[in-house]
Protein backbone atom coordinates (compact mmCIF):
# COMPACT_ATOMS: atom_id res chain seq x y z
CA UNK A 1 0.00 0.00 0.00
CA UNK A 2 1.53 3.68 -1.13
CA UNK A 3 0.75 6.41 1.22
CA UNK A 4 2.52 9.83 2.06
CA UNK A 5 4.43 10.66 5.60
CA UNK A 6 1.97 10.13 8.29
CA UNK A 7 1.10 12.04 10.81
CA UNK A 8 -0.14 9.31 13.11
CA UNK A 9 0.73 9.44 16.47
CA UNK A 10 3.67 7.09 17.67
CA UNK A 11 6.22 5.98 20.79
CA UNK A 12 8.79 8.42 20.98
CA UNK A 13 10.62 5.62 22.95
CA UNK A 14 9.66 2.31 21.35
CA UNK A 15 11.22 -1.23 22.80
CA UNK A 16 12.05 -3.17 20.04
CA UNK A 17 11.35 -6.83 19.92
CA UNK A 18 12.86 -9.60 18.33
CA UNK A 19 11.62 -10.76 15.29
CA UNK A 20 12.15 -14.02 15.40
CA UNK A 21 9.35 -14.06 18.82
CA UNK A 22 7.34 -12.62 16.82
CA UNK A 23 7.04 -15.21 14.45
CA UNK A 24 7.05 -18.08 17.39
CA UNK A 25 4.24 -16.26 18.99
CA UNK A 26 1.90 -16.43 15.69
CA UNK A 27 3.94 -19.31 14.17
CA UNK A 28 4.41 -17.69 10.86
CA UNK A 29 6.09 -18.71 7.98
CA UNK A 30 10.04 -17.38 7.84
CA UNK A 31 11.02 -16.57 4.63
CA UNK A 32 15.29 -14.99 4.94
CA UNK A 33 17.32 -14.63 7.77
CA UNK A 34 15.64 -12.88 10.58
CA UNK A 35 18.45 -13.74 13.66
CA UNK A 36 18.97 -10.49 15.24
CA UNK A 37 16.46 -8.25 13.58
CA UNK A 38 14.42 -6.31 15.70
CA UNK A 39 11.25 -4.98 15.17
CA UNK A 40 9.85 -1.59 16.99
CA UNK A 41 6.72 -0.44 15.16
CA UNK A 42 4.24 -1.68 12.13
CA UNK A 43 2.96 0.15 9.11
CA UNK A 44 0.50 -0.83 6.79
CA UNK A 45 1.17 1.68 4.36
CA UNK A 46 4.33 2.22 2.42
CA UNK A 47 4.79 5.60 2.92
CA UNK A 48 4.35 5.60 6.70
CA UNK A 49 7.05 3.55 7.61
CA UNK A 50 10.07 4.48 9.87
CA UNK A 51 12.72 2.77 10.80
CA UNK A 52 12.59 -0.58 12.60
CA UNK A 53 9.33 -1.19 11.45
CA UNK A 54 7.30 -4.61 9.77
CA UNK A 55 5.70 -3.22 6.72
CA UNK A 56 2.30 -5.49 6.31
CA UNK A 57 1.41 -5.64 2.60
CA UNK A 58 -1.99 -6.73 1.84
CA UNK A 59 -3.97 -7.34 -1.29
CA UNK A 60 -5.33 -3.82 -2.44
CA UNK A 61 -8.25 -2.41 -4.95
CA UNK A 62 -5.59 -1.54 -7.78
CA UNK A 63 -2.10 -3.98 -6.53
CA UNK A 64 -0.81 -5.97 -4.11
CA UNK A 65 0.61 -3.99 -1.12
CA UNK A 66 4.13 -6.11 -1.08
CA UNK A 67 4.88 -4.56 -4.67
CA UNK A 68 5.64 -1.21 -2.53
CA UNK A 69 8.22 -3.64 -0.75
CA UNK A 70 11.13 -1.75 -1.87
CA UNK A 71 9.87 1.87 -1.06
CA UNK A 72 9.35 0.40 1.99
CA UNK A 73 12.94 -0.70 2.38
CA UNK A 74 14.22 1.97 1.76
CA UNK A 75 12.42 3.64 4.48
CA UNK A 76 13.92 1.36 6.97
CA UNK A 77 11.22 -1.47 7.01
CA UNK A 78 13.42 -4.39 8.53
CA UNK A 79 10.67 -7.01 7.61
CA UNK A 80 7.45 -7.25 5.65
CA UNK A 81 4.40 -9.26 6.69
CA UNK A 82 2.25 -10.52 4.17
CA UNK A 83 0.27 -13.68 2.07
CA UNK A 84 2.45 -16.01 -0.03
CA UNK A 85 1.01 -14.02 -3.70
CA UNK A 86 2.90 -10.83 -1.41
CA UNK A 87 6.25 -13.05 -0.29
CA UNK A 88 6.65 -14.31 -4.22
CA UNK A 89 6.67 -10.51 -5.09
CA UNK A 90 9.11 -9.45 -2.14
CA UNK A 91 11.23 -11.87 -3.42
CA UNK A 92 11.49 -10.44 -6.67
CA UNK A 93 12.03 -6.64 -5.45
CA UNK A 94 13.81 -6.85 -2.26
CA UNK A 95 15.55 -10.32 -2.33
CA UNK A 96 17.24 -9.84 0.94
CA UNK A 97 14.54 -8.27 2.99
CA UNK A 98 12.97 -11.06 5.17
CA UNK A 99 9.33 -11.67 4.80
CA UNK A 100 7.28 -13.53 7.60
CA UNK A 101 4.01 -15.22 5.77
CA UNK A 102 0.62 -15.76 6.83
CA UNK A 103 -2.67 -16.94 5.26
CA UNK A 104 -4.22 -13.11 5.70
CA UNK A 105 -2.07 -10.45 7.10
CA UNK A 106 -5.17 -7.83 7.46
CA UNK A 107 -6.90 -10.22 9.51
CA UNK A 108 -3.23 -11.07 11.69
CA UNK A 109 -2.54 -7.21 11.84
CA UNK A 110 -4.36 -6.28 15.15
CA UNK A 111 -2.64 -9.79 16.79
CA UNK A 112 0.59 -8.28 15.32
CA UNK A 113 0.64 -4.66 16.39
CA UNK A 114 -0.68 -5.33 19.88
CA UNK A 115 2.53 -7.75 19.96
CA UNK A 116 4.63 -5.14 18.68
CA UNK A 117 3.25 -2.21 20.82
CA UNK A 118 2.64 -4.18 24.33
CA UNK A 119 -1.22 -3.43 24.20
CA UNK A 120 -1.84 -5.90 26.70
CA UNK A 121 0.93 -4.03 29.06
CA UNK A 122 -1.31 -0.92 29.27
CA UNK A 123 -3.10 -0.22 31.88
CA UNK A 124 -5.60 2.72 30.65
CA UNK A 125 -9.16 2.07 30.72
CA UNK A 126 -10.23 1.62 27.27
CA UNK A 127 -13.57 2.62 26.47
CA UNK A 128 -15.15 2.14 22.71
CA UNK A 129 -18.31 3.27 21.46
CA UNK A 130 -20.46 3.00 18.10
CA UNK A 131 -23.87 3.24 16.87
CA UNK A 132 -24.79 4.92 13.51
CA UNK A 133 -24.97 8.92 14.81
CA UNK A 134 -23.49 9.90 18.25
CA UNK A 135 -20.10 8.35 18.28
CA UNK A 136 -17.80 11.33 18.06
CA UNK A 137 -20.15 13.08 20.82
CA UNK A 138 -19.78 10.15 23.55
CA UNK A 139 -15.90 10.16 22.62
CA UNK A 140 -15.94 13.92 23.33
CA UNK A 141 -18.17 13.84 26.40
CA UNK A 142 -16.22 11.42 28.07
CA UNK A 143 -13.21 13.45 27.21
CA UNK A 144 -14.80 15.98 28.72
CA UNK A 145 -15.70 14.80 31.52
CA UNK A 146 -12.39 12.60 32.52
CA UNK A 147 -10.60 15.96 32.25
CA UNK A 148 -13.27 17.17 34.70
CA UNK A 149 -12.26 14.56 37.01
CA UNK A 150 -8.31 15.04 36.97
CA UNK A 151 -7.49 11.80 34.80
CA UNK A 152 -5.76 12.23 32.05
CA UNK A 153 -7.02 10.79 28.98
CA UNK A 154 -6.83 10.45 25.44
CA UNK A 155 -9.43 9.81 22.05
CA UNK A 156 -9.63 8.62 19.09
CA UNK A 157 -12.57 9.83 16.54
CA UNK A 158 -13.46 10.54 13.02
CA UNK A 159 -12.62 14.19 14.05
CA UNK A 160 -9.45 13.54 15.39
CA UNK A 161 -6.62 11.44 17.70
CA UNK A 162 -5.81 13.21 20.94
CA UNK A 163 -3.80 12.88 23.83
CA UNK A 164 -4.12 15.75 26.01
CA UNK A 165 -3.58 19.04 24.26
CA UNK A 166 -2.19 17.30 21.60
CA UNK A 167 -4.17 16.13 18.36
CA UNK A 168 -3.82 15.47 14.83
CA UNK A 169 -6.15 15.12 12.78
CA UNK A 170 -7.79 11.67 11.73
CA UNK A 171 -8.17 10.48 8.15
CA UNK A 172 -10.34 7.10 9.39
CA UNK A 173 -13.13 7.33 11.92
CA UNK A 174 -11.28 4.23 13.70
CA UNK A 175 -7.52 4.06 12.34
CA UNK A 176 -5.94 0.99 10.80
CA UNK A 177 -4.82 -1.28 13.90
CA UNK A 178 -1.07 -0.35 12.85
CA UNK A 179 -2.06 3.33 13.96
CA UNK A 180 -4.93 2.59 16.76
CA UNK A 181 -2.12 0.28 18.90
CA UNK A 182 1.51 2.75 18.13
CA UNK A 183 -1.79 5.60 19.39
CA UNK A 184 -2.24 3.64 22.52
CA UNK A 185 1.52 3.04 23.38
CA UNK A 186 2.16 6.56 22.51
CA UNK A 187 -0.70 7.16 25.36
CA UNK A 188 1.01 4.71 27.82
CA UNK A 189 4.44 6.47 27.74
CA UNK A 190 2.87 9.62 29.15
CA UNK A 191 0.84 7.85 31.63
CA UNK A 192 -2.79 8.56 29.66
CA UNK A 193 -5.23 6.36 31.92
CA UNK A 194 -8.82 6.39 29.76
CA UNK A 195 -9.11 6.34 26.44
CA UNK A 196 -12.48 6.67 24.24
CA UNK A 197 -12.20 5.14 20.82
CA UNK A 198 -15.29 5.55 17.81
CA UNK A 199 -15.40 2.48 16.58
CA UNK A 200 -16.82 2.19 13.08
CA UNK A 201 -19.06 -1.05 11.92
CA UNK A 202 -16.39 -1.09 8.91
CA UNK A 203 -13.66 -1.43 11.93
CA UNK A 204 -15.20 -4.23 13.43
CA UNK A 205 -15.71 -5.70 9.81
CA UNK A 206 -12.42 -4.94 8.59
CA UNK A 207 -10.11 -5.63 12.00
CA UNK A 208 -8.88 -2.40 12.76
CA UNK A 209 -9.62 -2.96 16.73
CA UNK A 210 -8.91 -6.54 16.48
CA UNK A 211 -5.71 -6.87 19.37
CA UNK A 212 -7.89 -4.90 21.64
CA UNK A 213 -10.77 -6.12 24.23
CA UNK A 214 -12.73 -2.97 25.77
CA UNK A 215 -13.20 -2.83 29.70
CA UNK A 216 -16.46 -0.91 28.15
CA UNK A 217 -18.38 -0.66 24.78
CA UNK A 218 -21.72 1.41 24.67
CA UNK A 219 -24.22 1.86 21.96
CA UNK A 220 -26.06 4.87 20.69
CA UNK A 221 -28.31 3.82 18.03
CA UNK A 222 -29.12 2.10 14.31
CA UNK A 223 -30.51 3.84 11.81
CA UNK A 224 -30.33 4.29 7.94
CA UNK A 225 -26.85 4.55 6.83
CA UNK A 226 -24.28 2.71 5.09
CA UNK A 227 -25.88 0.61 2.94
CA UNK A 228 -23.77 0.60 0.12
CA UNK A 229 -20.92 -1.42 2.34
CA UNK A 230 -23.74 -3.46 4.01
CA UNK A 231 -26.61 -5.70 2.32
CA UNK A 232 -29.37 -4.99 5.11
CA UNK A 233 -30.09 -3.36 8.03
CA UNK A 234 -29.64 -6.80 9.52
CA UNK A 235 -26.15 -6.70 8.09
CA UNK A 236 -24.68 -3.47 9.56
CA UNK A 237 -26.17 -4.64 12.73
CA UNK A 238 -24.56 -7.64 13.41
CA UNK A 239 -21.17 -5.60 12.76
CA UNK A 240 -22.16 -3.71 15.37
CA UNK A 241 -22.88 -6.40 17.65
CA UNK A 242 -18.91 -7.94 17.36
CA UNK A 243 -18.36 -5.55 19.63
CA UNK A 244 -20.41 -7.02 22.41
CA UNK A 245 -18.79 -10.21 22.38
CA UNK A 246 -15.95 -11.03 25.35
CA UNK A 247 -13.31 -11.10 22.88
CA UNK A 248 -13.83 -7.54 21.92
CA UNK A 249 -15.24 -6.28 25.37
CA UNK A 250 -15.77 -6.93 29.03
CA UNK A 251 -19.08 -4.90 29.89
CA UNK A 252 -21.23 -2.81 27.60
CA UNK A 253 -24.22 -0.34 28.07
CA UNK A 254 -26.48 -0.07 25.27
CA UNK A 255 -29.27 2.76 24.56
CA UNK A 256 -32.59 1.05 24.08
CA UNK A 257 -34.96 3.24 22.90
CA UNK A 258 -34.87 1.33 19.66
CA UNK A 259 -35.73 -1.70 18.85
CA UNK A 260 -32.39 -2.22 17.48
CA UNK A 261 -30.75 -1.05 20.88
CA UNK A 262 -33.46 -3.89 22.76
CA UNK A 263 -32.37 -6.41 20.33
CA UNK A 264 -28.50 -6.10 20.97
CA UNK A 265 -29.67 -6.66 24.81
CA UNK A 266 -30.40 -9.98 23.78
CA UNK A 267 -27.92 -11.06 21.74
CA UNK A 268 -24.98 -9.52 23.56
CA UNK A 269 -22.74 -12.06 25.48
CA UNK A 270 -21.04 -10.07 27.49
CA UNK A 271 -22.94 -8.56 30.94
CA UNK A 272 -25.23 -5.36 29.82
CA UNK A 273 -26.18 -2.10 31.20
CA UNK A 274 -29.03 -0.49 29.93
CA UNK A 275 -30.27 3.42 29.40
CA UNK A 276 -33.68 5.34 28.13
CA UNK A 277 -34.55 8.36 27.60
CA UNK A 278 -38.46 7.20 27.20
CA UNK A 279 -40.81 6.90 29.72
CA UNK A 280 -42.39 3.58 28.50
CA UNK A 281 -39.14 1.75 28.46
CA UNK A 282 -37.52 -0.06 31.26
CA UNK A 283 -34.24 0.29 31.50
CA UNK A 284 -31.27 0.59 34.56
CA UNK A 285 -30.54 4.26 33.73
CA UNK A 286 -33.54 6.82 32.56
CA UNK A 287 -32.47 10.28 31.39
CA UNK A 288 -34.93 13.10 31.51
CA UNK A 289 -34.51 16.11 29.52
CA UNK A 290 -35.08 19.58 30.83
CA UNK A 291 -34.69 23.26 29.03
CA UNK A 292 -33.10 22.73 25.61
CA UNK A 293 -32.10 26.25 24.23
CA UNK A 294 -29.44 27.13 21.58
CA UNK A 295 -26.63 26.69 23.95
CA UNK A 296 -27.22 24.09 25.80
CA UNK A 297 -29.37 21.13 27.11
CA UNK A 298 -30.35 20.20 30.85
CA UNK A 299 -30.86 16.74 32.25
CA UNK A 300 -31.59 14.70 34.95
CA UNK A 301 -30.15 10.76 34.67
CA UNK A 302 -31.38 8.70 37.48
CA UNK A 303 -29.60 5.12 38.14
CA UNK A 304 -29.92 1.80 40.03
CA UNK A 305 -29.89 2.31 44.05
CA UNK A 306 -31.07 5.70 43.94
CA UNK A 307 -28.26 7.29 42.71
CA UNK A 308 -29.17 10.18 40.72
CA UNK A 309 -27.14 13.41 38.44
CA UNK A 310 -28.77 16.54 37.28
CA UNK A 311 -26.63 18.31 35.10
CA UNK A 312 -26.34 20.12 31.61
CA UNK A 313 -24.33 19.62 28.41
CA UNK A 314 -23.19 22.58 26.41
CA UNK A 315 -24.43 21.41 23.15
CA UNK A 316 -27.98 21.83 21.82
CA UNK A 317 -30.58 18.89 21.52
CA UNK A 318 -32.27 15.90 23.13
CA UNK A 319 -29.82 13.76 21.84
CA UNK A 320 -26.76 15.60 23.09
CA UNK A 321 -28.04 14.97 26.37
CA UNK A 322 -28.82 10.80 25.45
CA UNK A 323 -25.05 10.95 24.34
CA UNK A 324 -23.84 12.85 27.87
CA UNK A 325 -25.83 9.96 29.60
CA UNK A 326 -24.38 7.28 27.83
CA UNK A 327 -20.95 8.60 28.66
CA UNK A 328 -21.55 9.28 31.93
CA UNK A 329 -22.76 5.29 32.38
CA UNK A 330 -20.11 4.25 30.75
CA UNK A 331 -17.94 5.75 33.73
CA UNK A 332 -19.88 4.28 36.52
CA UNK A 333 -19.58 0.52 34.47
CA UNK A 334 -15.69 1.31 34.42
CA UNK A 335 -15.32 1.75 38.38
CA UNK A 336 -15.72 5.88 38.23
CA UNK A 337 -17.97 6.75 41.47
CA UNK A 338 -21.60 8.40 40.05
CA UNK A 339 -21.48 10.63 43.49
CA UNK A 340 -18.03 11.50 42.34
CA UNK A 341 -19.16 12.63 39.01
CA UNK A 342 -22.65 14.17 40.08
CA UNK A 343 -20.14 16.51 42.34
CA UNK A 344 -17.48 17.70 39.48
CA UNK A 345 -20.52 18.29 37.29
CA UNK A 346 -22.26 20.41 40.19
CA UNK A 347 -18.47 22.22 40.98
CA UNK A 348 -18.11 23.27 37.23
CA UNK A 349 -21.93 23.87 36.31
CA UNK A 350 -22.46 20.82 33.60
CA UNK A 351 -20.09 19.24 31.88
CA UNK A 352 -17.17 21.18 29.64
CA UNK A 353 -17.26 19.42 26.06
CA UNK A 354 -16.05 21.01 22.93
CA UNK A 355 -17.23 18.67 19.79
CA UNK A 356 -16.08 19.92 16.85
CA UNK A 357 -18.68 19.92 14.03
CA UNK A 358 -21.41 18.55 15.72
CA UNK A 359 -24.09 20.70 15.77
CA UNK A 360 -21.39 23.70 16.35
CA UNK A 361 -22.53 26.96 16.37
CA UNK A 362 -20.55 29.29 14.40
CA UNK A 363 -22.57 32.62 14.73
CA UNK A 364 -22.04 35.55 17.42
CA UNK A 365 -24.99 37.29 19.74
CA UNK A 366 -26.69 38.98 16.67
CA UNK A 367 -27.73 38.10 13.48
CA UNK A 368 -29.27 34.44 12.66
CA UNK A 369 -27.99 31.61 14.28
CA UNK A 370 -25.55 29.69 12.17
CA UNK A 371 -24.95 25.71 13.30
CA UNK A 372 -22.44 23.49 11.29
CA UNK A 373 -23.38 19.79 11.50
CA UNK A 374 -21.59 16.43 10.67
CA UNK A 375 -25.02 14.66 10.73
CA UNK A 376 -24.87 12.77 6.89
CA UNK A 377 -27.85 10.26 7.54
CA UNK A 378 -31.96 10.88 7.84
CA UNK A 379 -31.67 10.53 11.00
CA UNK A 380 -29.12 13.29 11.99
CA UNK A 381 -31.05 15.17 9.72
CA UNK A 382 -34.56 14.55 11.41
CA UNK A 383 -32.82 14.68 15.40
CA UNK A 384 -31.29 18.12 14.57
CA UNK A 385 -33.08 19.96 12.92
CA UNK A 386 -36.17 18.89 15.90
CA UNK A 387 -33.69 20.34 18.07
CA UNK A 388 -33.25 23.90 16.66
CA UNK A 389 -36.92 23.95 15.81
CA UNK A 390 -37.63 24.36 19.63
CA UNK A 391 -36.35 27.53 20.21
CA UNK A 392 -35.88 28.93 17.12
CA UNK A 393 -37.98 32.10 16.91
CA UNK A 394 -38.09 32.70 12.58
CA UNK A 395 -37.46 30.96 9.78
CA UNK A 396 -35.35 27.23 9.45
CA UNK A 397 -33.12 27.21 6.63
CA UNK A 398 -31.59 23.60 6.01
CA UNK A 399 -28.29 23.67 3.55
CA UNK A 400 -27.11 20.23 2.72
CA UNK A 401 -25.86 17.99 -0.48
CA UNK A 402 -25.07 14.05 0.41
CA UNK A 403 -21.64 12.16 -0.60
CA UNK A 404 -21.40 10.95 -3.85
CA UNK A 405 -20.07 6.90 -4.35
CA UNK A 406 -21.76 6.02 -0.74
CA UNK A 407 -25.19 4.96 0.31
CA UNK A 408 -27.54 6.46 -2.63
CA UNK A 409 -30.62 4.93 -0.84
CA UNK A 410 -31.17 7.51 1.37
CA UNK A 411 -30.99 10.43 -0.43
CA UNK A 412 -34.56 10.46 -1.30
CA UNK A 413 -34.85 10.08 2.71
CA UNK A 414 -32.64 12.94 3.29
CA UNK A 415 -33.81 15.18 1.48
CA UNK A 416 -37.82 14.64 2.59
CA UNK A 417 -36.66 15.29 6.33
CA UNK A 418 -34.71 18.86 5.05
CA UNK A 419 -38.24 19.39 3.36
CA UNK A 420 -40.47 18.64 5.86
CA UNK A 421 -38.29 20.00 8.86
CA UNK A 422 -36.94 23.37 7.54
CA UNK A 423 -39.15 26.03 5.95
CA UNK A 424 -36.28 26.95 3.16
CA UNK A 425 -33.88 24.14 1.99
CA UNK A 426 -30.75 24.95 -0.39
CA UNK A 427 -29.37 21.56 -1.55
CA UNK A 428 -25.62 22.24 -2.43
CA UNK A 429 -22.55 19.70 -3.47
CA UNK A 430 -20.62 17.72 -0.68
CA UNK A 431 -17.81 15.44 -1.88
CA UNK A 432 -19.43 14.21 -4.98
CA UNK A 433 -16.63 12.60 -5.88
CA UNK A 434 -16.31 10.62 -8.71
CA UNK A 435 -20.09 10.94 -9.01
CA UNK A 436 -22.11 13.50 -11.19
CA UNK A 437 -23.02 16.17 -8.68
CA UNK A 438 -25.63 16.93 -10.37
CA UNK A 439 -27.45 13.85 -10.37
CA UNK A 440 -26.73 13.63 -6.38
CA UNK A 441 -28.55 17.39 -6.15
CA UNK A 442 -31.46 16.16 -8.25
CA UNK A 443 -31.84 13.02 -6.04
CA UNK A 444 -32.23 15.03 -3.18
CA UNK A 445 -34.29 17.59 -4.65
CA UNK A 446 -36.46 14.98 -6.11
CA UNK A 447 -36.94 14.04 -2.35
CA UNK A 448 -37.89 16.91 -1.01
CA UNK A 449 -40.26 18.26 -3.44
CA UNK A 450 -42.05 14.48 -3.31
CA UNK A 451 -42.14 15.43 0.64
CA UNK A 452 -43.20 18.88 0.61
CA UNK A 453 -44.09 20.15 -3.04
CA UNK A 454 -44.65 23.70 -1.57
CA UNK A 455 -41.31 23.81 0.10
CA UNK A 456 -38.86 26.55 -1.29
CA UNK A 457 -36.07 25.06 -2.67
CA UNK A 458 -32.62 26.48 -4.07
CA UNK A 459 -30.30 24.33 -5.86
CA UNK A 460 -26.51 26.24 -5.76
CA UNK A 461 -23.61 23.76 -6.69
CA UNK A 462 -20.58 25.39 -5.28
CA UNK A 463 -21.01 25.15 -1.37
CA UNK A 464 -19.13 28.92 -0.33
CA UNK A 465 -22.09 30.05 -2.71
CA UNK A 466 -24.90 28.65 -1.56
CA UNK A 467 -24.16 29.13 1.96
CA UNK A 468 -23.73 33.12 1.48
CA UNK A 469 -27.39 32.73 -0.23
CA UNK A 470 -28.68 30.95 2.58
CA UNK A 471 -27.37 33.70 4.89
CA UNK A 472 -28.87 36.31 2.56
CA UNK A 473 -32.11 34.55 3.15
CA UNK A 474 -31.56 35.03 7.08
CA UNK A 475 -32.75 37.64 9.03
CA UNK A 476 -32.24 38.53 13.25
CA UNK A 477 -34.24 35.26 14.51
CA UNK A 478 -33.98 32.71 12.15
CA UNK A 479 -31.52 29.75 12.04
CA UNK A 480 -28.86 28.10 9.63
CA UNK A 481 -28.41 24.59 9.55
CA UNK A 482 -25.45 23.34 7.43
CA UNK A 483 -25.80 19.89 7.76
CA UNK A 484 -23.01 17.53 6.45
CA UNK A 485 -19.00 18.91 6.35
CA UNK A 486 -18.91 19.58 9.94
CA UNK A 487 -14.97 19.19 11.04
CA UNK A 488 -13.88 18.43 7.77
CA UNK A 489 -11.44 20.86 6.22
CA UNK A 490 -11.58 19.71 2.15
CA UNK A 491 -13.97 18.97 -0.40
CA UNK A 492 -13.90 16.27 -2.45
CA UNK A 493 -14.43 16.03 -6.08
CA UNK A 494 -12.91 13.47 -8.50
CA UNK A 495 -10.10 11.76 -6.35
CA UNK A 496 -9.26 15.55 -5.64
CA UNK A 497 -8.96 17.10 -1.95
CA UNK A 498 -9.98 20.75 -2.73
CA UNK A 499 -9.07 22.95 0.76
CA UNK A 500 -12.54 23.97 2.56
CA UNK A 501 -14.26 24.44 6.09
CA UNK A 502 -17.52 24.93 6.43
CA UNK A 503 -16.75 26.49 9.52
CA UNK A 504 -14.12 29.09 8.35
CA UNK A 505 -16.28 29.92 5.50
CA UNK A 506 -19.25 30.18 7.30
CA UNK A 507 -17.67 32.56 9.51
CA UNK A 508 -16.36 34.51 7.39
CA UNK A 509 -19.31 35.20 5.63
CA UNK A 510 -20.93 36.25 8.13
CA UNK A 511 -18.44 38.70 8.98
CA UNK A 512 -19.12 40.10 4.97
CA UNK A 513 -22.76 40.28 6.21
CA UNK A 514 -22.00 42.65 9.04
CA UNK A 515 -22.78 39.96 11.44
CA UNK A 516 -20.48 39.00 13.97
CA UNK A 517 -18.97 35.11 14.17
């Protein structure tokens, strides 16, 4: 596999190990001499690798990863792990580099770089969570509120990889095991002790956490969403539900106000906590939502034994308050005193979160209120947009496009909930891709108009456009809801990264409006 420099977070001081226990531990194939070599880091993509690393060449979409063998030599790979197709080519390009073989070196990489990196030496509380919308949140939250409680911790999310004050940002919303494990032993040498990690269905499906068992998983919710890397609903569920297996994790707490969440109650084999936020549900936790304004959301979660926290979360909606729960369970399952919590909360008036991109509100005290949004899925859509709707005094504008070469079957979806939920909806481009972005506008238009055929409706291709003619449309009172690049900082159109934030753009538009940001 090519790839540039990365910017992955590593050991500063890794211990090598020798190769040759390596391949005793996994009794792999030895192909050269490997007596003496020592091994202090894994990369699964050529143009990562440092010195002392095993470069792992897989099978790819275009070639076979080994055939970047060489490049990889001459980086200072010491090794290279791969299939016997992969060895056969190593042998051709780099004779004298050794080559360790195994049936399917994705699916031995995890093993491998938890070998490599010690995994099983660190003793940070690992916490993972997934669901389809809500991951980067509870990642954040319990961020958040670990810092609140004077333990150092680190996170791993589609948004970024962070330990401390430090971050870079992440390409993967879980990283390639290679990455995830060199993260975590970067986190043990300065003494990180909890670490949140968004784990992906596509992780769980393509072993990017495999090496790793969770002292806690939780679950936020199913709902329509990549379908074009999953069969059925059925499908993407039961790559959720490899998480709650003991192999992958020790406890889990699962939202059910879904059927979905009820159903992975049942099937889970590992011991289960359980949350609501509805009053006809029983459940061990039960969150109640108080005043939701446009800065933040009050709650009340009440627990087993009468334990009980009544708090807020600086982030607007229902939902952000479901997510703040789920975190906040999480850290009673992992040992964390709920007393201990309820009192930080009380001492610092709600939790302190920052989530980049979720729901974020860009605007200043005047003017309309501006929100950038990661939510890509009909149900981000419909949850957020509910949210603002509640306190929003004038008009609703929705701008939004959908990602081109992913799930087209909810488009139609998509745009229907824009329609239905905003009063003005401008449908714009976002990462089309290799696709026709004008076919992905009309799918969504299509949508809405079949939703709401009185709805007004602008169709502006070039996203800095259409958001300055959605903020035309704004007056004092009314809202903006850019649903889609949140965090991001490109967009993407024909294999081509093109520089752009939302964010930045949106505020500086609004400064050309005369409106503060």
């Amino acid at each position: 596999m090519t790839g540039s420099p990365s910017t992955a977070l590593r050991p500063q001081h890794p211990s090598p190990r020798p190769l040759r226990g390596l391949a005793d531990a996994f009794g792999l194939e030895v192909r050269g001499d490997i007596d003496g070599v020592e091994v202090s880091g894994v990369s699964l993509a050529s143009g990562a690798v440092q010195s002392g690393d095993l470069y792992v060449g897989v099978p790819g979409r275009n070639a076979h990863g080994a055939a970047y063998a060489a490049a990889a030599a001459e980086r200072g790979a010491v090794a290279v792990l791969t299939d016997a197709a992969g060895a056969e080519l190593v042998a051709q390009l780099v004779p004298d580099l050794p080559v360790l073989v195994t049936d399917d070196a994705r699916a031995a990489l995890g093993a491998v770089a938890a070998w490599i990196h010690r995994t099983a030496e660190n003793p940070a509380t690992l916490f993972a969570v997934t669901g389809t919308n809500g991951k980067t949140s509870v990642v954040y939250l319990l961020y958040g509120i670990l810092q609140q409680l004077g333990i150092l911790a680190g996170l791993t999310s589609t948004a970024e990889r962070r330990i401390g004050d430090e971050a870079v940002t992440s390409s993967l919303t879980t990283p390639e095991a290679s990455e995830l494990h060199a993260l975590l032993a970067r986190m043990r040498e300065v003494e990180v002790r909890a670490v949140g990690v968004e784990v992906s269905a596509q992780a769980l499906s393509r072993h990017r956490v495999d090496g790793l068992v969770f002292d806690v998983a939780g679950f936020t919710n199913l709902s329509h969403d990549h379908l074009d890397d999953y069969t059925s609903m059925q499908e993407y569920y039961d790559a959720k539900l490899a998480l709650f297996q003991p192999e992958r994790a020790r406890r889990g707490v699962v939202t059910v106000d879904s059927e979905w969440g009820r159903l992975l109650v049942e099937d889970s084999r590992i011991p289960v906590t359980t949350l609501t936020t509805r009053p006809d549900v029983e459940a061990d936790w039960r969150l109640t939502v108080g005043a939701e304004t446009a800065t933040h959301t009050d709650f009340v979660l009440e627990g087993p034994d009468g334990r009980s926290i009544t708090s807020s979360v600086p982030l607007l909606g229902w939902y952000m308050a479901a997510n703040a729960a789920l975190a906040i369970v999480m850290l009673v399952e992992s040992g964390v005193d709920a007393g201990r919590i309820a009192e930080v909360l009380e001492r610092d008036g709600g939790i302190r979160a920052y989530i980049p991109g979720r729901a974020e509100r860009v605007s200043g005290d005047r003017g309309p209120l501006v929100y950038i949004d990661y939510g890509h899925s009909p149900d981000a859509f419909l949850q957020t947009l509910g949210a603002i709707r509640k306190f929003v005094e004038g008009r609703l504008i929705m701008l939004f496009g959908a990602d081109g070469d992913r799930d087209t079957t909810k488009r139609a979806e998509m745009g229907a909930i824009a329609a239905r939920g905003a009063d003005v909806v401008v449908v714009t481009d976002f990462h089309p891709r290799t696709e026709d972005p004008a076919a992905i506008r009309a799918a969504l238009i299509a949508g809405a108009r079949a939703a709401v055929p009185e709805r007004e409706i602008h169709e502006i291709a070039d996203p800095r456009a259409a958001f300055r003619a959605a903020l035309a449309l704004a007056r004092e009172g009314d809202a903006i809801l850019y649903a889609g690049p949140g965090h991001e900082d490109y967009h993407e159109v024909n294999g081509v990264k093109i520089p752009y934030s939302a964010r930045d753009d949106a505020r500086q538009a609004l400064r050309e409006a005369g409106w503060p940001a």
